[in-house]
N, C-alpha and C. Protein backbone atom coordinates (compact mmCIF):
# COMPACT_ATOMS: atom_id res chain seq x y z
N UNK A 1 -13.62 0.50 26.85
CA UNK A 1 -13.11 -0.87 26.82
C UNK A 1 -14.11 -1.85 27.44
N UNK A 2 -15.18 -1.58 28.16
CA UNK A 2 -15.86 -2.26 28.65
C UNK A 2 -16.81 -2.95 27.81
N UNK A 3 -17.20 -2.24 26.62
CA UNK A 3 -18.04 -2.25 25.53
C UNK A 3 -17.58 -3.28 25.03
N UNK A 4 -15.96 -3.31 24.80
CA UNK A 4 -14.94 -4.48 23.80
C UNK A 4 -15.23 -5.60 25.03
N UNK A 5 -14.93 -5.52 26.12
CA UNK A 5 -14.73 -7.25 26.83
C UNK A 5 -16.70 -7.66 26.60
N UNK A 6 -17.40 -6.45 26.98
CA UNK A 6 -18.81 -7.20 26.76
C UNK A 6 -18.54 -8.02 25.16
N UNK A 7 -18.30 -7.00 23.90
CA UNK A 7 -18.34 -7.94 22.26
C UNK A 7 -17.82 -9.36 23.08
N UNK A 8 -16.78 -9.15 23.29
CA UNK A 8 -15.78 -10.31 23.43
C UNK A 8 -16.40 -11.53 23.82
N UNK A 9 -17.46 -11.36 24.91
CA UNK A 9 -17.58 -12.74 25.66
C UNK A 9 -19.36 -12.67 25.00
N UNK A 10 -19.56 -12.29 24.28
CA UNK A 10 -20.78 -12.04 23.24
C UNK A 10 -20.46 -12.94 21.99
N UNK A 11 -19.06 -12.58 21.63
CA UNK A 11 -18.27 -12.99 20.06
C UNK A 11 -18.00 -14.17 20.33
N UNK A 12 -18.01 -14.39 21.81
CA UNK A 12 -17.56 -16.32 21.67
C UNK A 12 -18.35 -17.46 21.82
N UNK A 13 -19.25 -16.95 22.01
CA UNK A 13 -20.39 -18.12 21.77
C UNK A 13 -21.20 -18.26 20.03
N UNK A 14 -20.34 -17.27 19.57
CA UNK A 14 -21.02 -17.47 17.85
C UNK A 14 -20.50 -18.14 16.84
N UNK A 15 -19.09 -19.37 17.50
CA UNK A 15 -18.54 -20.10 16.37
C UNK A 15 -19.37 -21.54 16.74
N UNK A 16 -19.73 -21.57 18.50
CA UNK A 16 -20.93 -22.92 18.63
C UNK A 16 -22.02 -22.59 18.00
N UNK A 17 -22.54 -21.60 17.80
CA UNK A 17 -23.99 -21.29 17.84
C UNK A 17 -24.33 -21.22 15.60
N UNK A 18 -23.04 -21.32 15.30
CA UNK A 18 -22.84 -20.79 14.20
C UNK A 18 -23.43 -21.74 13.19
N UNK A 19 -23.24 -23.01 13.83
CA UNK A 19 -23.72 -24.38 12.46
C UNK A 19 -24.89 -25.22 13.30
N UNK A 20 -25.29 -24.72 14.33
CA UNK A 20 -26.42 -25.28 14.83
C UNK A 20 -27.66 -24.46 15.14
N UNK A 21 -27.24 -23.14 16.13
CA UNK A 21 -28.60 -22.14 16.16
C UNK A 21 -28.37 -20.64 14.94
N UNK A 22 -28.97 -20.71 13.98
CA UNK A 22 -28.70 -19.93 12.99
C UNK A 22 -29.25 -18.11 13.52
N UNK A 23 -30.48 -18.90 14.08
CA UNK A 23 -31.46 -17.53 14.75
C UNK A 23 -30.30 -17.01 15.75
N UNK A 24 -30.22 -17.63 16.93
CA UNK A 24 -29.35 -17.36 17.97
C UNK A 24 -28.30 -16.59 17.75
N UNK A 25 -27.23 -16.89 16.72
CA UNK A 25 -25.51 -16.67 16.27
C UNK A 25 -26.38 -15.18 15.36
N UNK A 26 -27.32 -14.88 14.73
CA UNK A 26 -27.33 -13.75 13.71
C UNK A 26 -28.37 -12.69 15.32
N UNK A 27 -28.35 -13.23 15.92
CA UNK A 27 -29.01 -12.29 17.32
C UNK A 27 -27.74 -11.84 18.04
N UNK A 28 -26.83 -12.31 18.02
CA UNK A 28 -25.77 -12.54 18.97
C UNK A 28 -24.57 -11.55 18.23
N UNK A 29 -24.18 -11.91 16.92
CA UNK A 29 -23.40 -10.77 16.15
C UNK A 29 -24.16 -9.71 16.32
N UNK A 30 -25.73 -9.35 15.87
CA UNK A 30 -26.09 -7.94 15.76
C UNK A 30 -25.57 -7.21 17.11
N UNK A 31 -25.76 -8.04 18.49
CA UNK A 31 -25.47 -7.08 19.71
C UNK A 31 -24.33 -7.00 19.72
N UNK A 32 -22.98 -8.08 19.23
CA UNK A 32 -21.58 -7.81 19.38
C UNK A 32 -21.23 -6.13 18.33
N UNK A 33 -21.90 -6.49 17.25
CA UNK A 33 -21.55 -5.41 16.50
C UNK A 33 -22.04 -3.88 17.06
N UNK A 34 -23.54 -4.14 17.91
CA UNK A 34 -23.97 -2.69 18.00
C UNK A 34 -22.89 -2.48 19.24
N UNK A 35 -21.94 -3.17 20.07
CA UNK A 35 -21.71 -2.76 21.18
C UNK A 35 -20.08 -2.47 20.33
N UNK A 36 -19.89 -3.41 19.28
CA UNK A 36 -18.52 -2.59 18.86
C UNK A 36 -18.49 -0.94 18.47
N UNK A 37 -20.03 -0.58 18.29
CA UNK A 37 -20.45 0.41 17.36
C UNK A 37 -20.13 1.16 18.96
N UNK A 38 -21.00 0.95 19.99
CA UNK A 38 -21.20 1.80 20.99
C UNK A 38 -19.80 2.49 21.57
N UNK A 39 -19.02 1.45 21.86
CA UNK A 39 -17.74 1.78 22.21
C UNK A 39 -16.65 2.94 21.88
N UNK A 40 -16.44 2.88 20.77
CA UNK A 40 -16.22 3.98 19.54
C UNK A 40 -16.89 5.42 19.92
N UNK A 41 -18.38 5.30 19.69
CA UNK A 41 -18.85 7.00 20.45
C UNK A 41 -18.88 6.91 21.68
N UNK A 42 -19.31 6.24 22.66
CA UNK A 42 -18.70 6.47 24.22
C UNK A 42 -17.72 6.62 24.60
N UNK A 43 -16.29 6.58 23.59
CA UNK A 43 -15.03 7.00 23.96
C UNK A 43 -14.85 8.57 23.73
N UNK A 44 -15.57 8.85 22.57
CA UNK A 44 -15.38 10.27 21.89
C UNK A 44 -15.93 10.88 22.43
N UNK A 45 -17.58 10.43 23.00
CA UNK A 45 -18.50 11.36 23.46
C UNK A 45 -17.80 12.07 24.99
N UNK A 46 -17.01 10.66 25.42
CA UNK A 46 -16.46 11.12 27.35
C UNK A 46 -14.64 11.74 26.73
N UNK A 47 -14.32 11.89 25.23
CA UNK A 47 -13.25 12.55 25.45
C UNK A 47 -12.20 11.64 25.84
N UNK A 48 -12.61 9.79 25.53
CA UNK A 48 -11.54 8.61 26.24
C UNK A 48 -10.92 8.10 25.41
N UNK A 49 -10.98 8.82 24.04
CA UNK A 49 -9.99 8.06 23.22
C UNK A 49 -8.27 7.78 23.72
N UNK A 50 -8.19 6.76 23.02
CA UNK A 50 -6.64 6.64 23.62
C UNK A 50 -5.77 5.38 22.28
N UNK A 51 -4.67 5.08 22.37
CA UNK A 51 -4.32 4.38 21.30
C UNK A 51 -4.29 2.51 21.46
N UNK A 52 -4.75 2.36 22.88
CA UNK A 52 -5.12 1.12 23.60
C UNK A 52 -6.96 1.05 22.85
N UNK A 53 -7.10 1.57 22.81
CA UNK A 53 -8.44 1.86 22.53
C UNK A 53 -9.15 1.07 21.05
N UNK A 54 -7.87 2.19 20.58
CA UNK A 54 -8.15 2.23 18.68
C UNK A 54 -7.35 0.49 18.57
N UNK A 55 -6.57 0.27 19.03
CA UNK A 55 -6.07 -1.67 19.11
C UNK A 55 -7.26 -2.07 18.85
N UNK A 56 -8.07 -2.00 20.41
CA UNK A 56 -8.84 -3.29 20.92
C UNK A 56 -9.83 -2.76 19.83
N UNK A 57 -10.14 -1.68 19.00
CA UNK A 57 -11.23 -1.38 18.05
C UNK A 57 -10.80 -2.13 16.98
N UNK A 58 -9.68 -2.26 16.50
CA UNK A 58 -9.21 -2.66 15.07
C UNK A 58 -8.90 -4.48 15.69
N UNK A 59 -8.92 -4.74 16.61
CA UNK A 59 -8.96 -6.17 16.85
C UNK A 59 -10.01 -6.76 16.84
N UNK A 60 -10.81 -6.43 17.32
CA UNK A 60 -12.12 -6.13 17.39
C UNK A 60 -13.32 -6.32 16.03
N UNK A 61 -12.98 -5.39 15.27
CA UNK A 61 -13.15 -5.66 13.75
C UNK A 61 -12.79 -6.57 12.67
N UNK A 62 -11.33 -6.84 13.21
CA UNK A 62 -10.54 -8.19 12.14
C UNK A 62 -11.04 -9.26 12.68
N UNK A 63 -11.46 -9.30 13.58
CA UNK A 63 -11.64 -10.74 14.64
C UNK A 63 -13.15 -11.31 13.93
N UNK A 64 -14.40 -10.19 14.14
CA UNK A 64 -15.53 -10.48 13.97
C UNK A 64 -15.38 -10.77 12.63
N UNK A 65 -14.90 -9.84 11.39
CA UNK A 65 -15.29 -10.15 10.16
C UNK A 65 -14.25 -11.77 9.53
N UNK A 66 -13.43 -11.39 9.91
CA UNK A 66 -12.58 -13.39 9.91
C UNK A 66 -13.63 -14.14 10.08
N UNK A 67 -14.06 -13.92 11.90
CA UNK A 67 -14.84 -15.40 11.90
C UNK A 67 -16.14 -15.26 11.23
N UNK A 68 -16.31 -14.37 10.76
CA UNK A 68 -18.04 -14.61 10.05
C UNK A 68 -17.89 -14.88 8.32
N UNK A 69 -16.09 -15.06 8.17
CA UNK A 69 -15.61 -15.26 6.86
C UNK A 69 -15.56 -16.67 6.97
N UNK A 70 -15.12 -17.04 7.75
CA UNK A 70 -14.41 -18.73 8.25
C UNK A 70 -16.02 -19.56 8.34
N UNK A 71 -16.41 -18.78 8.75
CA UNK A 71 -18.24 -19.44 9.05
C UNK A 71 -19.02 -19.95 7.48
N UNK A 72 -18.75 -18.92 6.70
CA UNK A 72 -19.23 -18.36 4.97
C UNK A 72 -18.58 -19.39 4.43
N UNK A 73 -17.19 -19.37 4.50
CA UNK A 73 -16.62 -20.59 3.77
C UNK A 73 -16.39 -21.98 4.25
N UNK A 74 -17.18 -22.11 5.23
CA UNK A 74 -17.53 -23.55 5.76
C UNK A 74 -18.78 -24.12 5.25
N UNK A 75 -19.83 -22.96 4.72
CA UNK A 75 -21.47 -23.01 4.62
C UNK A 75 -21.29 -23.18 3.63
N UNK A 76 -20.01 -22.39 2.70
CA UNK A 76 -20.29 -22.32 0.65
C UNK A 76 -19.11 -22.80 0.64
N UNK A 77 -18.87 -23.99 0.57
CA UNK A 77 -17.52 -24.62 0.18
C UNK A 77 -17.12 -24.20 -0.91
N UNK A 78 -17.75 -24.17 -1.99
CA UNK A 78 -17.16 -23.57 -3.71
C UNK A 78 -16.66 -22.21 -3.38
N UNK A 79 -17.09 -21.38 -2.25
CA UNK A 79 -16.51 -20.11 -2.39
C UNK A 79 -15.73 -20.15 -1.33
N UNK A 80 -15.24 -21.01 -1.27
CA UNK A 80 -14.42 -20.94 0.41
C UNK A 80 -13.10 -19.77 0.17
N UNK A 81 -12.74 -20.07 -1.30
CA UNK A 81 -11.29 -19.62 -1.75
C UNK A 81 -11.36 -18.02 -1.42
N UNK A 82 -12.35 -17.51 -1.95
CA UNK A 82 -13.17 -16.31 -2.03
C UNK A 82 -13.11 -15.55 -0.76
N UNK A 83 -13.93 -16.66 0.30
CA UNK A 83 -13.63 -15.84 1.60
C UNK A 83 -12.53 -15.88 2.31
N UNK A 84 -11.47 -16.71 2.17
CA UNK A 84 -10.03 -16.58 2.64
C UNK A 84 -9.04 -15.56 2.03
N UNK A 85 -9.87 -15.38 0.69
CA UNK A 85 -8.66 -14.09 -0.37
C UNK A 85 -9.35 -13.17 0.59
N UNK A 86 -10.66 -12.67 1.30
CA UNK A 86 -11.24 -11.72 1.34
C UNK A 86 -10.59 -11.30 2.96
N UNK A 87 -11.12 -12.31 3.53
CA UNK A 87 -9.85 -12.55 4.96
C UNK A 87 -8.52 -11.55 5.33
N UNK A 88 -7.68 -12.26 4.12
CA UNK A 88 -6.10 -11.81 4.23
C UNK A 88 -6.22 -10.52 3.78
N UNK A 89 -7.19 -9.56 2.54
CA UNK A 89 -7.21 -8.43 2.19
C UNK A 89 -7.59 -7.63 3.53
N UNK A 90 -8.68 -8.17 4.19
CA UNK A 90 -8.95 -7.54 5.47
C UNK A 90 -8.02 -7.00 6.14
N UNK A 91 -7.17 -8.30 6.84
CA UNK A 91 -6.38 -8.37 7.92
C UNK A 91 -5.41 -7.65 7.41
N UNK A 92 -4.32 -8.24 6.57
CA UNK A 92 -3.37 -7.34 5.74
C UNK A 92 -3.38 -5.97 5.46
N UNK A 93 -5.06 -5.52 4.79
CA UNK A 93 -4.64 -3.96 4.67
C UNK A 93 -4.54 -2.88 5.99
N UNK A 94 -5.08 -3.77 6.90
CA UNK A 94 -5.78 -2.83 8.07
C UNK A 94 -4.45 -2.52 8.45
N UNK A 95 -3.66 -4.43 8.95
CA UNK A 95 -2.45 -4.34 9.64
C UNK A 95 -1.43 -3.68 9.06
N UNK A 96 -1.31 -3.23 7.70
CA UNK A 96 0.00 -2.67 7.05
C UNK A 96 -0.48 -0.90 7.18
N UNK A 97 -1.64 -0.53 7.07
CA UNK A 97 -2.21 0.80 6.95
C UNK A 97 -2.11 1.36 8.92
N UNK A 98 -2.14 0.22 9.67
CA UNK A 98 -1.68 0.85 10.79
C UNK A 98 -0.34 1.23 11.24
N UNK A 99 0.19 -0.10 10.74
CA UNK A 99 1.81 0.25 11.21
C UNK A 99 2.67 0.97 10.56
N UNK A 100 2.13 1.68 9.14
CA UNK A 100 2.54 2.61 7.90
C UNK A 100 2.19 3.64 9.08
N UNK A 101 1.35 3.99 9.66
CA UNK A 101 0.72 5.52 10.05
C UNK A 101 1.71 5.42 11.55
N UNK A 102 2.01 4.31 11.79
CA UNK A 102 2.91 4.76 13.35
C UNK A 102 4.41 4.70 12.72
N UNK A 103 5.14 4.28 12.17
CA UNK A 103 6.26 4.63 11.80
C UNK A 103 6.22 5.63 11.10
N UNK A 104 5.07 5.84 10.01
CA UNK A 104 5.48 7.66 10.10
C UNK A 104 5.19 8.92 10.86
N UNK A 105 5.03 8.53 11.94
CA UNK A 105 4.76 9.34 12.98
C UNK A 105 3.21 10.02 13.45
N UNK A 106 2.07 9.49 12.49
CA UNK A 106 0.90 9.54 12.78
C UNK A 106 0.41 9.06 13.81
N UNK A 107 -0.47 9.91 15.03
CA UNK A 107 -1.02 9.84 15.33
C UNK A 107 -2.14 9.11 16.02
N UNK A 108 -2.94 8.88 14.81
CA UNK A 108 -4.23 8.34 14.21
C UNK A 108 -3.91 7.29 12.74
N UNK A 109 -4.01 6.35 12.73
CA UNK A 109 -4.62 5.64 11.51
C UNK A 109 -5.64 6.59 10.50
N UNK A 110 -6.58 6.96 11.45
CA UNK A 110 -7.48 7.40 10.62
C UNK A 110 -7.15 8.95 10.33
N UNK A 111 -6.20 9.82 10.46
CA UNK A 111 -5.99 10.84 10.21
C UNK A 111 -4.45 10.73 9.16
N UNK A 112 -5.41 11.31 8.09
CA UNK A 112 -4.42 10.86 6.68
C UNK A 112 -3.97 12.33 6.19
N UNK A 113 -2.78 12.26 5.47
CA UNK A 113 -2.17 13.74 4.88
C UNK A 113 -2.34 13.45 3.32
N UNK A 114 -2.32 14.44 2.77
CA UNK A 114 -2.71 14.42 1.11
C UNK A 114 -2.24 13.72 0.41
N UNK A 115 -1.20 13.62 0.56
CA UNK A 115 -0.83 12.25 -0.16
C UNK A 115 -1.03 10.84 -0.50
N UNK A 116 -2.18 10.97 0.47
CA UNK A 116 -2.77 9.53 0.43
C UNK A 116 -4.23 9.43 -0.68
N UNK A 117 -4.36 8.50 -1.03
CA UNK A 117 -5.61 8.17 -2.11
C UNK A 117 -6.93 9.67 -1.28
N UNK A 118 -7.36 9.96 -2.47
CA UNK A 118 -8.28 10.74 -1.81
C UNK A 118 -9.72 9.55 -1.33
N UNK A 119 -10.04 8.41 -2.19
CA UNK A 119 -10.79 7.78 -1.80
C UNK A 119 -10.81 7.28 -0.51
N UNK A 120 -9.42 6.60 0.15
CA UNK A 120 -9.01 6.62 1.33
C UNK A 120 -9.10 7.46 2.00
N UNK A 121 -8.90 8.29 1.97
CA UNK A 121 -9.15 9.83 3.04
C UNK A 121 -10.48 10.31 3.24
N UNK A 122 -11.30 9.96 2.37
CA UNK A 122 -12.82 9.80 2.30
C UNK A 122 -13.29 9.38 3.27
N UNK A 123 -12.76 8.21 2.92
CA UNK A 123 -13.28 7.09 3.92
C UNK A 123 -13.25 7.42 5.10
N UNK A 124 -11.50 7.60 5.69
CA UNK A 124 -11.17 7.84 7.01
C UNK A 124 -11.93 9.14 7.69
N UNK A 125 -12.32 10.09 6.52
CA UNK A 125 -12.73 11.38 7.26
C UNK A 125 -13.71 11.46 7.42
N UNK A 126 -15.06 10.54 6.53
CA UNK A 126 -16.55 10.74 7.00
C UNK A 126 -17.02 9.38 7.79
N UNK A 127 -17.52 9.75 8.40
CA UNK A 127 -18.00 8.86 9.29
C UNK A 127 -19.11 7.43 8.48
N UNK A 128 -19.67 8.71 8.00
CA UNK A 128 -20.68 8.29 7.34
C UNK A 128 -20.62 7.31 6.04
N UNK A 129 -19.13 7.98 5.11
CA UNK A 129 -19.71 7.25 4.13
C UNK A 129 -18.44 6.18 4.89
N UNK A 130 -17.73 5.99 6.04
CA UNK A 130 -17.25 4.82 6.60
C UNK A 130 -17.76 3.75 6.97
N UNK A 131 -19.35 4.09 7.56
CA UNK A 131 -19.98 3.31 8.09
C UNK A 131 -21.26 2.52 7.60
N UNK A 132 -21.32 3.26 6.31
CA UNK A 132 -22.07 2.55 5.37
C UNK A 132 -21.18 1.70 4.79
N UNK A 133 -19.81 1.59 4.43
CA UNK A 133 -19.14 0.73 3.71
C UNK A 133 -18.86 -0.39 4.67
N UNK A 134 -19.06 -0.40 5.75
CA UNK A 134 -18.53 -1.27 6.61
C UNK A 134 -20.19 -1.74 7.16
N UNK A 135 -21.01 -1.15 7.42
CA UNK A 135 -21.87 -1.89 7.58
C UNK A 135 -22.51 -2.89 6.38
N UNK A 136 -22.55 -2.41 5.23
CA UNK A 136 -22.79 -3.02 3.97
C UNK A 136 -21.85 -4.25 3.87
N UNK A 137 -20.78 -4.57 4.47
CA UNK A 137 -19.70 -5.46 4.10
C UNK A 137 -20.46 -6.80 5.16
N UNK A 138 -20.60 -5.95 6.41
CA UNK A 138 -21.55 -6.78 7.73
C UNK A 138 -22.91 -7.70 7.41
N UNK A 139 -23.72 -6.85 6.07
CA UNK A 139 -24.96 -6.92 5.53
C UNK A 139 -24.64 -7.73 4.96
N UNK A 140 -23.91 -7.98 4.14
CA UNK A 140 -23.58 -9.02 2.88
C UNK A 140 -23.58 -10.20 3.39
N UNK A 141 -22.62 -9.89 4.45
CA UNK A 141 -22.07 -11.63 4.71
C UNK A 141 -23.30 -12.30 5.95
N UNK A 142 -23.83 -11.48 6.54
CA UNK A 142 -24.54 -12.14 7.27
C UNK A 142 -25.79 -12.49 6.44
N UNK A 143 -26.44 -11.64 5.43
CA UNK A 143 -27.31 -12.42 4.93
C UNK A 143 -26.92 -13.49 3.76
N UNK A 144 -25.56 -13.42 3.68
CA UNK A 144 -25.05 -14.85 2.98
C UNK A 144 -25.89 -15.50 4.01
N UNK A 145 -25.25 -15.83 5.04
CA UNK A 145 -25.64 -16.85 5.99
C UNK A 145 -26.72 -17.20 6.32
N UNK A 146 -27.69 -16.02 6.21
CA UNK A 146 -28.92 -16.74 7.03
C UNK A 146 -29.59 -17.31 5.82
N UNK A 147 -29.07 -16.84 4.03
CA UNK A 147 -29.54 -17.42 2.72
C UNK A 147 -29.50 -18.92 3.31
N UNK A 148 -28.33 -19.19 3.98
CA UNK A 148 -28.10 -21.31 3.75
C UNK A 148 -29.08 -21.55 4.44
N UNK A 149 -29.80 -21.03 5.10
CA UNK A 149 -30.61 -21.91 6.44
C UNK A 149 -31.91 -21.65 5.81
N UNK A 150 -32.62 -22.87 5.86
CA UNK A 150 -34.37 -23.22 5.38
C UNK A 150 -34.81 -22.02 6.43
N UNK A 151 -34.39 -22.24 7.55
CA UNK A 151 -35.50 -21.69 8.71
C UNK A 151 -35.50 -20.06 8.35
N UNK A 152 -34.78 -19.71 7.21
CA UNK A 152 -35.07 -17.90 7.01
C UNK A 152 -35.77 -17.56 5.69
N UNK A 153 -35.99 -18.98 5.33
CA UNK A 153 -36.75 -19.02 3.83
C UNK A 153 -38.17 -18.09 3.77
N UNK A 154 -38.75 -18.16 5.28
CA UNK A 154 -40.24 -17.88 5.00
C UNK A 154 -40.02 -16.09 5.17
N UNK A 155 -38.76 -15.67 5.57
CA UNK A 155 -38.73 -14.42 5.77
C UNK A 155 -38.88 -14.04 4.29
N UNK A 156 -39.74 -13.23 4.01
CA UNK A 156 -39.24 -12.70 2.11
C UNK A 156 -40.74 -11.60 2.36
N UNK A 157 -41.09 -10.71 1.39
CA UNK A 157 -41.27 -9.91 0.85
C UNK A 157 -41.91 -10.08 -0.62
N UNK A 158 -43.03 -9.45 -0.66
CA UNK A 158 -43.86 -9.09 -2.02
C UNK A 158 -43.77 -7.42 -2.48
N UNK A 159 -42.82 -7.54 -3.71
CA UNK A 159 -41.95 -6.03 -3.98
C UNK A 159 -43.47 -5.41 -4.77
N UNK A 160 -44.05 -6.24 -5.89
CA UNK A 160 -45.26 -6.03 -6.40
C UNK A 160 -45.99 -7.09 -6.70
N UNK A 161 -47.24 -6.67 -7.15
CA UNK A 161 -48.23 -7.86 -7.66
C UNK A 161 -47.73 -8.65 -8.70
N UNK A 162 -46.68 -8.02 -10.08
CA UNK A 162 -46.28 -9.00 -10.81
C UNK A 162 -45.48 -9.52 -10.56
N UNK A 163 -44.57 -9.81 -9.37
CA UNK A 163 -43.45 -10.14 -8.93
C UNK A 163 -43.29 -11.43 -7.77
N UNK A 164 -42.97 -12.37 -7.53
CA UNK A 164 -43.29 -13.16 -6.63
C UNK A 164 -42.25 -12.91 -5.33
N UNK A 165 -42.68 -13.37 -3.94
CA UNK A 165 -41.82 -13.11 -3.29
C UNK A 165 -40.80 -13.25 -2.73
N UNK A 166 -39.95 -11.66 -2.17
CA UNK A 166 -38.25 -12.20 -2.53
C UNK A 166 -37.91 -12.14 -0.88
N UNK A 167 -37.11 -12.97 -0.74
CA UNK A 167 -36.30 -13.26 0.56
C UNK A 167 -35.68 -11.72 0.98
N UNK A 168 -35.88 -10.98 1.81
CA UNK A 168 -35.66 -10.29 2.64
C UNK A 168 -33.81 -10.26 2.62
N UNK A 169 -33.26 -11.03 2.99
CA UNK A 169 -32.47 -11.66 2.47
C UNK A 169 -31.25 -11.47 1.38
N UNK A 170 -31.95 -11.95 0.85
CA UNK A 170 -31.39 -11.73 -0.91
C UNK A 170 -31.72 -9.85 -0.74
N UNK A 171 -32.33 -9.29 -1.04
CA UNK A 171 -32.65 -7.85 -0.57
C UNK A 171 -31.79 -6.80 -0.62
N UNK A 172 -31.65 -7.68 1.30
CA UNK A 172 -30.04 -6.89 2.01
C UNK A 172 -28.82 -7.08 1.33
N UNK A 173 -28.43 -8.85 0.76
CA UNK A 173 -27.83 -8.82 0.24
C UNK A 173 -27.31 -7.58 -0.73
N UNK A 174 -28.01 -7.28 -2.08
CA UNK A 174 -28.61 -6.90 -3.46
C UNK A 174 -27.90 -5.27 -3.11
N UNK A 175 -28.74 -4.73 -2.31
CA UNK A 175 -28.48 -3.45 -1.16
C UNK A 175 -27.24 -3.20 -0.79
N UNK A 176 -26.64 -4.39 -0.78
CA UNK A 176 -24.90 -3.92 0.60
C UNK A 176 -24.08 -4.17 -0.63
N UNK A 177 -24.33 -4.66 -1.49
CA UNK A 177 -23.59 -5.05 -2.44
C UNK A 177 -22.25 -3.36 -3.09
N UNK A 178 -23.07 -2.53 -3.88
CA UNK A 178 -22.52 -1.41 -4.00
C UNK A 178 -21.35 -1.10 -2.60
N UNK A 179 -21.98 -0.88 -1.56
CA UNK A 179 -21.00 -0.80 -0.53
C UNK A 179 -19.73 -1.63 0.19
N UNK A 180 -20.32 -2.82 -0.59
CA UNK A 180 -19.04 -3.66 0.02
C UNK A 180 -17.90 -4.03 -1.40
N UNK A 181 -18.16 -3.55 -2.39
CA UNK A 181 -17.13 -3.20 -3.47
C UNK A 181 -16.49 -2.04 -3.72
N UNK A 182 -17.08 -1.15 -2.70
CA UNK A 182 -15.86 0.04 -2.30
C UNK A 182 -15.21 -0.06 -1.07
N UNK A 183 -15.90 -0.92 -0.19
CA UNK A 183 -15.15 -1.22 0.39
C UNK A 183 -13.92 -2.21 0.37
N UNK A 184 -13.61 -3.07 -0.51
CA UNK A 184 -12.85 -3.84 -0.71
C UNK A 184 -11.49 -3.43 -1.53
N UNK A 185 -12.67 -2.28 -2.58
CA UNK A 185 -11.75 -0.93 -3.25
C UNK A 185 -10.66 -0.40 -2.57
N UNK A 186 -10.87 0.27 -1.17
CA UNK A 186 -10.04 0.70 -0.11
C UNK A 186 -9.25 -0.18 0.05
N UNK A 187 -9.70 -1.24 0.61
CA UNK A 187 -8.71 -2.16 1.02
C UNK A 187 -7.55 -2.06 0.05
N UNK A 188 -7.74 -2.32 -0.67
CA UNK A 188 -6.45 -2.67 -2.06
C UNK A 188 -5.97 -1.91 -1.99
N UNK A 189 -6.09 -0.12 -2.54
CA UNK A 189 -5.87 0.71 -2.51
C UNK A 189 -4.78 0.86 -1.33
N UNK A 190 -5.35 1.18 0.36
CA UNK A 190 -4.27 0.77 1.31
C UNK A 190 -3.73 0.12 1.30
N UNK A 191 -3.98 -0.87 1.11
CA UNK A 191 -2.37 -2.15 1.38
C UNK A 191 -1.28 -1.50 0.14
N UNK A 192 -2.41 -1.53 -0.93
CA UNK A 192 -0.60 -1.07 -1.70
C UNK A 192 -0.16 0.12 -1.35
N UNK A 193 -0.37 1.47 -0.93
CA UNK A 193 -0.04 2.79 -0.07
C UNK A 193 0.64 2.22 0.70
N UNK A 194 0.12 1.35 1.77
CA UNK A 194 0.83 1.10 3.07
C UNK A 194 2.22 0.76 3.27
N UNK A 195 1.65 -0.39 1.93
CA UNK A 195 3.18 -1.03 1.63
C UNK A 195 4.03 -0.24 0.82
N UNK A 196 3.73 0.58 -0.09
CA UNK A 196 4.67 1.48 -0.21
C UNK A 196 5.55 2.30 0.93
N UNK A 197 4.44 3.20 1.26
CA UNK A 197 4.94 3.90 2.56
C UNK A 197 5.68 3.45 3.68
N UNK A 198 5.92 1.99 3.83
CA UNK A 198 6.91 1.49 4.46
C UNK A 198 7.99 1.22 3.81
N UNK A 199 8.01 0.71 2.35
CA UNK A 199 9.35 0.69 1.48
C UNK A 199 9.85 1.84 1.56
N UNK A 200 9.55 2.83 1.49
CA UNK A 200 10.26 4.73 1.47
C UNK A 200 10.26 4.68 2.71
N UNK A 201 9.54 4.04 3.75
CA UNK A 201 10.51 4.51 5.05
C UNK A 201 11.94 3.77 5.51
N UNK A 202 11.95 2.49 4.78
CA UNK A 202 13.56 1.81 4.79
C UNK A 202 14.11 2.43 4.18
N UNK A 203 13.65 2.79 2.75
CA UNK A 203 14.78 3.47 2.33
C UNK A 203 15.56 4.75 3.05
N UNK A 204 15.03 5.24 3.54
CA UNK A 204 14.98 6.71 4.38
C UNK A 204 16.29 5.93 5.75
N UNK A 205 15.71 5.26 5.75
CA UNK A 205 16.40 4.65 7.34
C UNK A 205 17.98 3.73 7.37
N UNK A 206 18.13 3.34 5.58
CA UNK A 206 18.89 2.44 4.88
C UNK A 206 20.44 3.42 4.96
């Protein structure tokens, strides 16, 4: 938890820093995120998991990717709509896929029984291909952002001699892309599970 209050008072200086120091606010998420990252294996590694834990982790996550949504659709007004649908899929699937797994007596969120999407269970069970989908989602939107700002223009890349050079940028973008359309995949996927799995538990309870 110490890891979460450090993000925390890290995460709040990046909605000032957000439309004025561009360098600063994309320095400032990378350490909030690596310390959200740290937290997570320093709990597992000392054996401290706990369900206070997995909260402040999943608060933690909705919080950062909102405001770096709210940021996106302040910078790209035409897509503002875009990042608010993307928002509520966030928040919504996480919040219905948690409180589905504690009324049915789970555990873990992330520990799923067969019945659930196998793509979902994928997800929840490898680390790996979890953390590529979620870092790719991180990739996207932050190099949305640093795309608006002149001052990241000179960052770019010569791929070959017939080719002129491409923003670094655009790149990562290009790159996270694949990963953040399965990740969004999930999303859907859970919320409608979730929300099922709570309709069959009224009924059950009715």
């Amino acid at each position: 938890s110490l890891c979460f209050f450090f993000f925390f008072f890290l995460f709040c200086p990046l909605s000032s820093l957000a439309f004025s120091h561009p360098r600063s606010m994309l320095i400032f998420y990378f350490i909030s995120f690596v310390c959200d990252e740290l937290d997570g294996r320093l709990a597992r590694l000392f054996s401290q998991q706990s369900t206070y834990g997995a909260v402040l982790d999943m608060v933690t996550d909705r919080l950062s990717t909102a405001a770096l949504l709210g940021i996106l659709a302040v910078l790209y007004p035409s897509k503002a709509q875009i990042c608010v649908f993307l928002q509520a899929l966030d928040i919504a699937s996480h919040w219905c896929h948690m409180y589905a797994s504690l009324v049915s007596g789970g555990t873990s969120h992330k520990e799923l029984s067969n019945h659930h999407n196998w793509l979902v269970r994928s997800y929840y069970a490898n680390r790996i291909f979890m953390g590529t989908c979620c870092v790719s989602c991180e990739l996207l939107y932050l190099s949305l952002y640093a795309m608006h700002w002149p001052i990241f223009n000179k960052w770019s890349i010569v791929l070959s001699d017939s080719r002129p050079e491409v923003s670094i940028f655009l790149l990562f973008a290009q790159i996270a892309i694949p990963g953040f359309i399965i990740k969004q995949t999930i999303n859907v996927i859970q919320l409608v599970q979730s929300m099922n799995g709570l309709w069959l538990h009224d009924l059950k309870n009715m």
